[in-house]
Protein backbone atom coordinates (compact mmCIF):
# COMPACT_ATOMS: atom_id res chain seq x y z
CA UNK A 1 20.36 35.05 14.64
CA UNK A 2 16.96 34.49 11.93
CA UNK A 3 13.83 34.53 13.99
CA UNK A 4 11.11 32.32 13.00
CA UNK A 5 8.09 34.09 11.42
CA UNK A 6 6.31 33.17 15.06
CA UNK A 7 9.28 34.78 16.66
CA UNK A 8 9.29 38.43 14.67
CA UNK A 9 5.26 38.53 15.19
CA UNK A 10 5.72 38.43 19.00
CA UNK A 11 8.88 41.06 19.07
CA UNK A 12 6.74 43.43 17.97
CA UNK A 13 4.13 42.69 20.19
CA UNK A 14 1.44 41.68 17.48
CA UNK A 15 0.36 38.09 19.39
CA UNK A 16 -1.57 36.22 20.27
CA UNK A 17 -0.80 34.20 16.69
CA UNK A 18 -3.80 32.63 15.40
CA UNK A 19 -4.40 30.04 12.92
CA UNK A 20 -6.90 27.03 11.68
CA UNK A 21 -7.50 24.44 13.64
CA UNK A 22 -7.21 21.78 10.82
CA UNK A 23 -7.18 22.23 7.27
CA UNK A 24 -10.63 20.87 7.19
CA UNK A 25 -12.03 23.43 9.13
CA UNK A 26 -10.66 26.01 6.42
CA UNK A 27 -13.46 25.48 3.14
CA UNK A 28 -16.20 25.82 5.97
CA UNK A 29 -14.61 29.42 7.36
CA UNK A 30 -13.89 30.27 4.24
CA UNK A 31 -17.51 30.19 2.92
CA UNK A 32 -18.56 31.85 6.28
CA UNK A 33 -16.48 34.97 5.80
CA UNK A 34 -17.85 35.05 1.88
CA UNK A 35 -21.40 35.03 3.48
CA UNK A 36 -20.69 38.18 5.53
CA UNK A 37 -21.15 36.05 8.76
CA UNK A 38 -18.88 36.63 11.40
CA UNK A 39 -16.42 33.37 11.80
CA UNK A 40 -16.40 31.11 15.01
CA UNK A 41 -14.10 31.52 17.63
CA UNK A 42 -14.09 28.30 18.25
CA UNK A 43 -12.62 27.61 14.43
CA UNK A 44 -8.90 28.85 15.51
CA UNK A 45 -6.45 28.59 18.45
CA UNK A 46 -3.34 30.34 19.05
CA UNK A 47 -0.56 28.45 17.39
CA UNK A 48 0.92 27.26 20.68
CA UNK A 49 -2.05 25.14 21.30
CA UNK A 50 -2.38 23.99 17.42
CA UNK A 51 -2.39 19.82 18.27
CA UNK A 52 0.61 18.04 17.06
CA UNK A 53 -0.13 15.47 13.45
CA UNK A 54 -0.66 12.32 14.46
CA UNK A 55 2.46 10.09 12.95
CA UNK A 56 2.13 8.22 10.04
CA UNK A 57 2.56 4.85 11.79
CA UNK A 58 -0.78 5.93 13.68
CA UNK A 59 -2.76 6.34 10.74
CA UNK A 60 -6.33 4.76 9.77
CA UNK A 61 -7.73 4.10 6.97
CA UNK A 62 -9.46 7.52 6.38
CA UNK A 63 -6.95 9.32 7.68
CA UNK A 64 -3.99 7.83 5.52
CA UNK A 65 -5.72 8.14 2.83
CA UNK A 66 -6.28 12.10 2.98
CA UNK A 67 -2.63 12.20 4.30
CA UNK A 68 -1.54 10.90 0.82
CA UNK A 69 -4.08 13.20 -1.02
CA UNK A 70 -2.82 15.97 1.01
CA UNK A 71 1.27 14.89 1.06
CA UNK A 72 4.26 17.63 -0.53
CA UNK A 73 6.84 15.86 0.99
CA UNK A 74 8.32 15.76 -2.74
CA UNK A 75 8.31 17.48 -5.73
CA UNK A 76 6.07 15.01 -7.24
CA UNK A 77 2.85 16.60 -5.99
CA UNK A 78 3.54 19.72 -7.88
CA UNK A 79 2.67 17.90 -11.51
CA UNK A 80 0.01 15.42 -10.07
CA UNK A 81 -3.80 15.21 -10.74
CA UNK A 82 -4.15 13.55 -8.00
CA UNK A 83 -2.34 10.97 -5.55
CA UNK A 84 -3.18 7.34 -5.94
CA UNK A 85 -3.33 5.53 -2.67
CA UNK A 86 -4.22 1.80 -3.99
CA UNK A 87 -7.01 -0.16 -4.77
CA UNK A 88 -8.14 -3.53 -3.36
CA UNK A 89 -9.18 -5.94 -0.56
CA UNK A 90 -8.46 -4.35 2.78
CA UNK A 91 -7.71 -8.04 4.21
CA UNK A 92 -6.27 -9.66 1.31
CA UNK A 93 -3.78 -12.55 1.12
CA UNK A 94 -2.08 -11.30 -1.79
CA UNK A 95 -0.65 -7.59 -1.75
CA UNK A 96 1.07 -6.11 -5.13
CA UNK A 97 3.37 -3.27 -5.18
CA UNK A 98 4.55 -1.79 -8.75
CA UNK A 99 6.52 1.99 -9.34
CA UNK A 100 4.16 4.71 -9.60
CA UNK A 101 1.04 5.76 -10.94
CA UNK A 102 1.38 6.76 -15.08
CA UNK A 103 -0.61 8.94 -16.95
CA UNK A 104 -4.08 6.78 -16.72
CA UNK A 105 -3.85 6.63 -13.46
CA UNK A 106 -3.19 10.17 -12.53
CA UNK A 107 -6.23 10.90 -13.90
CA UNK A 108 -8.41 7.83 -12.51
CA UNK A 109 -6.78 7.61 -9.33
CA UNK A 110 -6.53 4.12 -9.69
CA UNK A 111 -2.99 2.15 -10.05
CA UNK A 112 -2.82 -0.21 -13.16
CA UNK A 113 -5.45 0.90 -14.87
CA UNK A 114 -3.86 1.13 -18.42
CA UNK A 115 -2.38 -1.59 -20.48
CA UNK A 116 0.29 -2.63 -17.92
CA UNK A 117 -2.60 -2.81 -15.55
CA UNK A 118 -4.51 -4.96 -18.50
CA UNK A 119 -1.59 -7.75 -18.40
CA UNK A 120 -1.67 -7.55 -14.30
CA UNK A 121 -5.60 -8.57 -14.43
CA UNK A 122 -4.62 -11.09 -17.24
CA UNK A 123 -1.64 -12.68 -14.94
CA UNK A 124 -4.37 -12.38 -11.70
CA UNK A 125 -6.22 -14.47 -13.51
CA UNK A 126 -4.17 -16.81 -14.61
CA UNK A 127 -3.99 -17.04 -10.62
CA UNK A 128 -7.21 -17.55 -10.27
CA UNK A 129 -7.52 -14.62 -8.19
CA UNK A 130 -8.38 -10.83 -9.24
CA UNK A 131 -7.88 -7.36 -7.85
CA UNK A 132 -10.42 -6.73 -5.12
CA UNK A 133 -10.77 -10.00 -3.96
CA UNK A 134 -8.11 -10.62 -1.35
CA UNK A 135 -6.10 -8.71 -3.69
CA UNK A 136 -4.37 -5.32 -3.08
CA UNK A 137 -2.41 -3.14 -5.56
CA UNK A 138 -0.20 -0.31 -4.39
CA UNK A 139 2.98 1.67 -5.65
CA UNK A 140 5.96 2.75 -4.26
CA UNK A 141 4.67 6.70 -4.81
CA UNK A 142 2.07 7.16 -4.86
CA UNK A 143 2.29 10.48 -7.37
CA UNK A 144 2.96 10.11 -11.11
CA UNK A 145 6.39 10.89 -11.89
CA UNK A 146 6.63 13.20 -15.17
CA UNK A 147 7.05 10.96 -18.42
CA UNK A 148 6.23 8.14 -16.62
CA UNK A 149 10.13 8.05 -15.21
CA UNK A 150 10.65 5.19 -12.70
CA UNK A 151 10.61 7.37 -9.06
CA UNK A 152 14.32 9.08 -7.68
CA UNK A 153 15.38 7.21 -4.75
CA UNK A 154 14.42 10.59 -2.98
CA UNK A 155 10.95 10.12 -4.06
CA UNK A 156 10.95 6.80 -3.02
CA UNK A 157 11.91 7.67 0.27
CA UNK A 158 9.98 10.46 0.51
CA UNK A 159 6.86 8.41 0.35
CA UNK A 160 7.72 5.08 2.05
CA UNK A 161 5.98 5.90 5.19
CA UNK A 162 2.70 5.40 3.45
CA UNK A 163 3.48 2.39 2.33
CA UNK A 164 5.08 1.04 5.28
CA UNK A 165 1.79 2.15 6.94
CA UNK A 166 -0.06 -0.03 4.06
CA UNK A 167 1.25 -2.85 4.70
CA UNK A 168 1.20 -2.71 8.54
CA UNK A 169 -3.32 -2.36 8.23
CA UNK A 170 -3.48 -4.74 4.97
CA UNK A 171 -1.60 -7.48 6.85
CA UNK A 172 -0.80 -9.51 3.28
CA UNK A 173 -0.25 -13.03 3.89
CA UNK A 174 2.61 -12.59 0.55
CA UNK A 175 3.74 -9.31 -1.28
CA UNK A 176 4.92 -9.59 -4.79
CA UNK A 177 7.60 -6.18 -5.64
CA UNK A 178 6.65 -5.13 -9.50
CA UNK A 179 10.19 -3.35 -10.34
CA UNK A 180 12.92 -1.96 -9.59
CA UNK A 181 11.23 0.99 -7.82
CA UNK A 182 9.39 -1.43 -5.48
CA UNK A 183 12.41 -3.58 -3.96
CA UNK A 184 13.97 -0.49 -3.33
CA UNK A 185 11.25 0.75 -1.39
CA UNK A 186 10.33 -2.77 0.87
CA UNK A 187 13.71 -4.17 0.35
CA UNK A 188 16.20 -1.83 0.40
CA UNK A 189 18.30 -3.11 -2.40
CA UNK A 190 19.52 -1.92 -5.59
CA UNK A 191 20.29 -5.43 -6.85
CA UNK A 192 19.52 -6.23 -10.27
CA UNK A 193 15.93 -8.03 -10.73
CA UNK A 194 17.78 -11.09 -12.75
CA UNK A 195 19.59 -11.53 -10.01
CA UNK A 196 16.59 -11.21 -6.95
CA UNK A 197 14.25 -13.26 -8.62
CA UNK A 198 13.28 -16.76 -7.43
CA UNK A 199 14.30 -16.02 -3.91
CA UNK A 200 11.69 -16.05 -0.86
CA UNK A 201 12.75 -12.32 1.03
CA UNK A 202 10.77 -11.12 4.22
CA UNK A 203 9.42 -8.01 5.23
CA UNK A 204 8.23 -7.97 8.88
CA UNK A 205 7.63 -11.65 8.62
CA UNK A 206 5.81 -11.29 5.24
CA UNK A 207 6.92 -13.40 2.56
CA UNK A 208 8.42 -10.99 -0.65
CA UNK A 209 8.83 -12.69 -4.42
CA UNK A 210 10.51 -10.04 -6.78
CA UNK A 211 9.57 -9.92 -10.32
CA UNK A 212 9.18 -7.79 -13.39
CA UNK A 213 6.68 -5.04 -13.63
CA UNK A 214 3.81 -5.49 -16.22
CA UNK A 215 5.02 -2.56 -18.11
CA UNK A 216 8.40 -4.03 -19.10
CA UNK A 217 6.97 -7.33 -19.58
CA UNK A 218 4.91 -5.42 -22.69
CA UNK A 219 8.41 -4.49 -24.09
CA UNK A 220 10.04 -7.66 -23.19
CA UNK A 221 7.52 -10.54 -24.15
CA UNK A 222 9.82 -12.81 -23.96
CA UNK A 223 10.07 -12.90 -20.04
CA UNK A 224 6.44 -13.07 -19.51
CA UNK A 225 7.42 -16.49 -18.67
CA UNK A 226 9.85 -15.76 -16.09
CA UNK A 227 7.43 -13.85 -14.33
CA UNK A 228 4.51 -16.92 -14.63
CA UNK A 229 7.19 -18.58 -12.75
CA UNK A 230 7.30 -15.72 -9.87
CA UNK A 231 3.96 -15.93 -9.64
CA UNK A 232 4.21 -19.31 -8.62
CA UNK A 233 6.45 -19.27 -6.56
CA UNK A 234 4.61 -16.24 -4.82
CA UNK A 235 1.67 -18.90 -4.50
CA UNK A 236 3.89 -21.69 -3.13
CA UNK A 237 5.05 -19.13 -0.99
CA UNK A 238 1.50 -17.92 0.17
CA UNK A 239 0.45 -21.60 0.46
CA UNK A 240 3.11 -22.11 3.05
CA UNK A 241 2.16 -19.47 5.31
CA UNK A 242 -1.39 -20.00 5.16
CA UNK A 243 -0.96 -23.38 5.85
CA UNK A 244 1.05 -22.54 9.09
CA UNK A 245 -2.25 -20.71 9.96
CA UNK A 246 -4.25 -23.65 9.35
CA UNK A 247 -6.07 -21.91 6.14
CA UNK A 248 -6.23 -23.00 2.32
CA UNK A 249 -6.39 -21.47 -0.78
CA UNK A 250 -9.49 -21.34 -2.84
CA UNK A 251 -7.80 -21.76 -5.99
């Protein structure tokens, strides 16, 4: 029978364990014992009494976010700058969700920030709306994948708590699903986009329009205009439901 490391410390009577309360607390005792200064008790508790994470689905804003930051739930942390959350209106009407973060935004922290994020602002617009104003922008992972690879449906999984958590504070009245990577991570289907788009879906009562991410649109110009047309009917869509709250659109 393996013993946990817990286990082997107390059969030979070396207990009780101790260890950080949170990982917060750790930079601060760690500059205390490089001053010389003797740490505070009060900084550790036996591992027993360590308090449980709070769950994912309990998560605020400040604490999902350094969740994210913090998350190895995958191997994608072990290449990443940094993790990229999202960016945007934290009541918005309109919530985007594309693949990952690339290269540019590994380094900014920021999703869509290079030239697929260019055409995004340019089809916002179009809209007459624009990121940050009742506009958020998320991704399925939320670490860059190496080469810019869409995410393994691992991956995916691996991070769809977050995102489920996203959604469930931002409250969009409509999400739109950039790619592949994204339908697979709200909708659960592996369907091909030709065949998803121009259909109204639902995600815990949310209207979902599929349609192409910005990045193939840039190899594929031709289809620009099938994804004008998603974005309408995203609109129609988010006209719909904010008329059954008794709101209207600016635009």
């Amino acid at each position: 029978m393996s013993l946990t490391r817990e286990q082997m410390l107390a059969e030979m009577g070396l207990t009780p364990i101790w260890r950080l309360r949170d990982v917060a607390a750790a930079p601060a005792l760690e500059t205390t014992l490089a001053s010389g200064q003797a740490p505070m008790a009060a900084a550790l508790v036996p591992a027993s009494q360590t308090p449980a994470s709070a769950p994912v689905d309990a998560l605020e804003w400040p604490d999902l976010a350094a969740g994210v930051a913090a998350c190895k739930a995958c191997p994608l942390c072990q290449q990443r700058k940094q993790a990229v959350l999202g960016v945007g209106d934290l009541n918005p009407d309109w919530l985007f969700v594309g693949e990952g973060p690339g290269a540019e935004e590994d380094v900014k922290g920021e999703p869509f920030v290079g030239q697929a994020g260019k055409l995004l602002d340019n089809m916002l617009a179009a809209l007459g709306i624009a990121r940050g104003n009742k506009v958020y922008i998320g991704n399925a992972v939320k670490c860059r994948p190496p080469g810019n690879r869409t995410p393994e449906a691992a991956e995916i999984a691996a991070c769809r708590p977050w995102l489920e958590r996203q959604i469930a504070l931002l409250k969009p009245k409509v999400i739109v699903l950039l790619g592949k990577a994204a339908v697979h991570s709200v909708l659960h289907d592996d369907s091909s986009l030709a065949s998803l788009r121009g259909c109204r879906y639902e995600y815990q009562g949310i209207p979902v329009v599929v349609t192409y991410h910005p990045a193939y649109l840039l190899r594929n110009l031709p289809e620009k205009a099938k994804a004008w047309e998603d974005l309408l009917f995203a609109r129609r869509c988010l006209r719909e439901r904010l008329a059954g709250f008794g709101g209207e659109l600016a635009f």
